[in-house]
C-alpha atoms as a PDB file:
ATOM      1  CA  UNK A   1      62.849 189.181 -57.364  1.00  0.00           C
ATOM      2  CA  UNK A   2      59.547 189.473 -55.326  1.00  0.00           C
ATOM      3  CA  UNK A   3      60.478 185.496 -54.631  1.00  0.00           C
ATOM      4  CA  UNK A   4      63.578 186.047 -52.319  1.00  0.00           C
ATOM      5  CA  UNK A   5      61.947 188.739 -49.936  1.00  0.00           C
ATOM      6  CA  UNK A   6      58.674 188.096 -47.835  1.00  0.00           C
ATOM      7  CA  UNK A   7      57.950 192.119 -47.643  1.00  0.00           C
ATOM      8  CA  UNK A   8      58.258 192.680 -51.615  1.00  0.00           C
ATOM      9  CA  UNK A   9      56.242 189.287 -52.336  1.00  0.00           C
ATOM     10  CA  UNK A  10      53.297 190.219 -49.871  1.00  0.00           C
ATOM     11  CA  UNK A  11      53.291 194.010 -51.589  1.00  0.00           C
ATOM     12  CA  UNK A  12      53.301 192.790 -55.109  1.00  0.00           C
ATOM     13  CA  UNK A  13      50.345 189.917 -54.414  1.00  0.00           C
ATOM     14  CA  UNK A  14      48.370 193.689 -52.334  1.00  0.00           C
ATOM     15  CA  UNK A  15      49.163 195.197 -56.263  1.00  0.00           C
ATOM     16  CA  UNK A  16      51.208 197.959 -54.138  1.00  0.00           C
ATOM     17  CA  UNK A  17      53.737 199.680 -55.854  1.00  0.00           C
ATOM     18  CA  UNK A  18      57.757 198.633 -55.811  1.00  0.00           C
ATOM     19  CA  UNK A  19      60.050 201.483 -55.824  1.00  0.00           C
ATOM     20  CA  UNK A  20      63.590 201.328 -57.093  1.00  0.00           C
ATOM     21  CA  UNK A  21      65.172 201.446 -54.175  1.00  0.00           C
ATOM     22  CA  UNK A  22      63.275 198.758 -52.462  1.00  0.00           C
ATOM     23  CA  UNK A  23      63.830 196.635 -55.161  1.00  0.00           C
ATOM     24  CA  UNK A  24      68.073 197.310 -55.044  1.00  0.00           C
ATOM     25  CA  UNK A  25      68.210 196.522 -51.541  1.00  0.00           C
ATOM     26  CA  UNK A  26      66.309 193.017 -51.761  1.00  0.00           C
ATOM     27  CA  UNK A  27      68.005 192.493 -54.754  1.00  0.00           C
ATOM     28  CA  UNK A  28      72.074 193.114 -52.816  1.00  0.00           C
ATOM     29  CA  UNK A  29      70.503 191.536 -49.704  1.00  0.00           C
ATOM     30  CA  UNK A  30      69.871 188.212 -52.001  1.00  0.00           C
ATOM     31  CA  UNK A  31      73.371 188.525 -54.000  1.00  0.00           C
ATOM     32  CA  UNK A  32      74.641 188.444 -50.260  1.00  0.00           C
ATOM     33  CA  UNK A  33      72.751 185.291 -49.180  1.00  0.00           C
ATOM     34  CA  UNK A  34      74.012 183.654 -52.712  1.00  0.00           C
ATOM     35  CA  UNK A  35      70.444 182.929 -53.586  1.00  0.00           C
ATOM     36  CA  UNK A  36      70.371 185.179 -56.762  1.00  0.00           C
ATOM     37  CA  UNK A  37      73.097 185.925 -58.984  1.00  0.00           C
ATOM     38  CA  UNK A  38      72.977 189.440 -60.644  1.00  0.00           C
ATOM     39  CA  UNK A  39      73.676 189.364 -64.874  1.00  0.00           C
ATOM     40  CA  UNK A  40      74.804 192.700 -66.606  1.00  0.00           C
ATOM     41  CA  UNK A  41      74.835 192.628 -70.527  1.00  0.00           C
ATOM     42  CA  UNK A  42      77.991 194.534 -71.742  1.00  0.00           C
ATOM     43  CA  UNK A  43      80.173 194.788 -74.827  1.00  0.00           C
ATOM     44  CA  UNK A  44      83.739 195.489 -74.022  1.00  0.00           C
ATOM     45  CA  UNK A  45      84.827 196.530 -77.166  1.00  0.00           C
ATOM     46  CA  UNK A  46      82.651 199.339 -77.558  1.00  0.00           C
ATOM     47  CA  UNK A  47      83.174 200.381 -73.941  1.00  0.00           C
ATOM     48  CA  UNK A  48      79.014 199.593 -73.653  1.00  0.00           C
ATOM     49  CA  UNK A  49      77.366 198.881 -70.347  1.00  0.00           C
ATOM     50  CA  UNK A  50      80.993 199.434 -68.644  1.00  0.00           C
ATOM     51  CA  UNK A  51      79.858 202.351 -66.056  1.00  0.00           C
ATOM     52  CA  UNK A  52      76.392 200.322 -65.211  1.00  0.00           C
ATOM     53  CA  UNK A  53      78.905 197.317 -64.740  1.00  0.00           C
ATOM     54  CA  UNK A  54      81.028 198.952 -62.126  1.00  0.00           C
ATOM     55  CA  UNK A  55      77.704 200.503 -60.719  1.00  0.00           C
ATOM     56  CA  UNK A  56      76.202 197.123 -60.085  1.00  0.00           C
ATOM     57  CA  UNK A  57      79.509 195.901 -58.574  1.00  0.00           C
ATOM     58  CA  UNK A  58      80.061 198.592 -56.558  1.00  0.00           C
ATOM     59  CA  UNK A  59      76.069 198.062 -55.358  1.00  0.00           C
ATOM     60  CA  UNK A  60      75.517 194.884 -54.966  1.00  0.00           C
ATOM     61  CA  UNK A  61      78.481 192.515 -53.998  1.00  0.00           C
ATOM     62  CA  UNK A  62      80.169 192.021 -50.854  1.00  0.00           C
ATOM     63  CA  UNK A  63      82.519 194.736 -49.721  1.00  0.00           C
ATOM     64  CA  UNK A  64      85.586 193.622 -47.511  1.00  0.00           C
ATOM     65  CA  UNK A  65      83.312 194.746 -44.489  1.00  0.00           C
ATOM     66  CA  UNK A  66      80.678 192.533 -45.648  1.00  0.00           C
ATOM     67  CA  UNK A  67      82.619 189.636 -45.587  1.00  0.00           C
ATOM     68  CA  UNK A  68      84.380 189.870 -42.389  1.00  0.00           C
ATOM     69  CA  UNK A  69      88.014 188.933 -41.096  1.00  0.00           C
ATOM     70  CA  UNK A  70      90.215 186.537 -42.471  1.00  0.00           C
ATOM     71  CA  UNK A  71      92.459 184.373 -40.421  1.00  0.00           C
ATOM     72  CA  UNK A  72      96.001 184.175 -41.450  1.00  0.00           C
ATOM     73  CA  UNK A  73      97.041 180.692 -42.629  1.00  0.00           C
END
């Protein structure tokens, strides 16, 4: 992950700490740029992983905002 963000690469080569939260926003900034594509494990017929699924959707891919206007064809 470090690989995709200059501030996160420089902290973990100091041996500094990465909290969680730094770590989700390089992580949706690089899902936006299309350079890293998030995988979440789930088994449908047991209903497992199906909340953290929708969590990481709802986190980390575009939003209609994010991806701007449409022109009408």
């Amino acid at each position: 992950m470090a690989e995709t963000d200059e501030a996160l690469l420089e902290k973990y080569f100091a041996d500094q700490p990465l909290d969680q939260a730094e770590l989700l926003s390089a992580l949706r900034r690089a899902t936006l740029q299309g350079s890293i594509t998030p995988v979440c494990a789930c088994a449908g017929t047991k209903a497992l992983g199906a909340a953290e699924l929708a969590d990481m959707l709802v986190a980390l891919l575009p939003s209609p905002v994010d991806r701007g206007a449409y022109a009408a064809a």
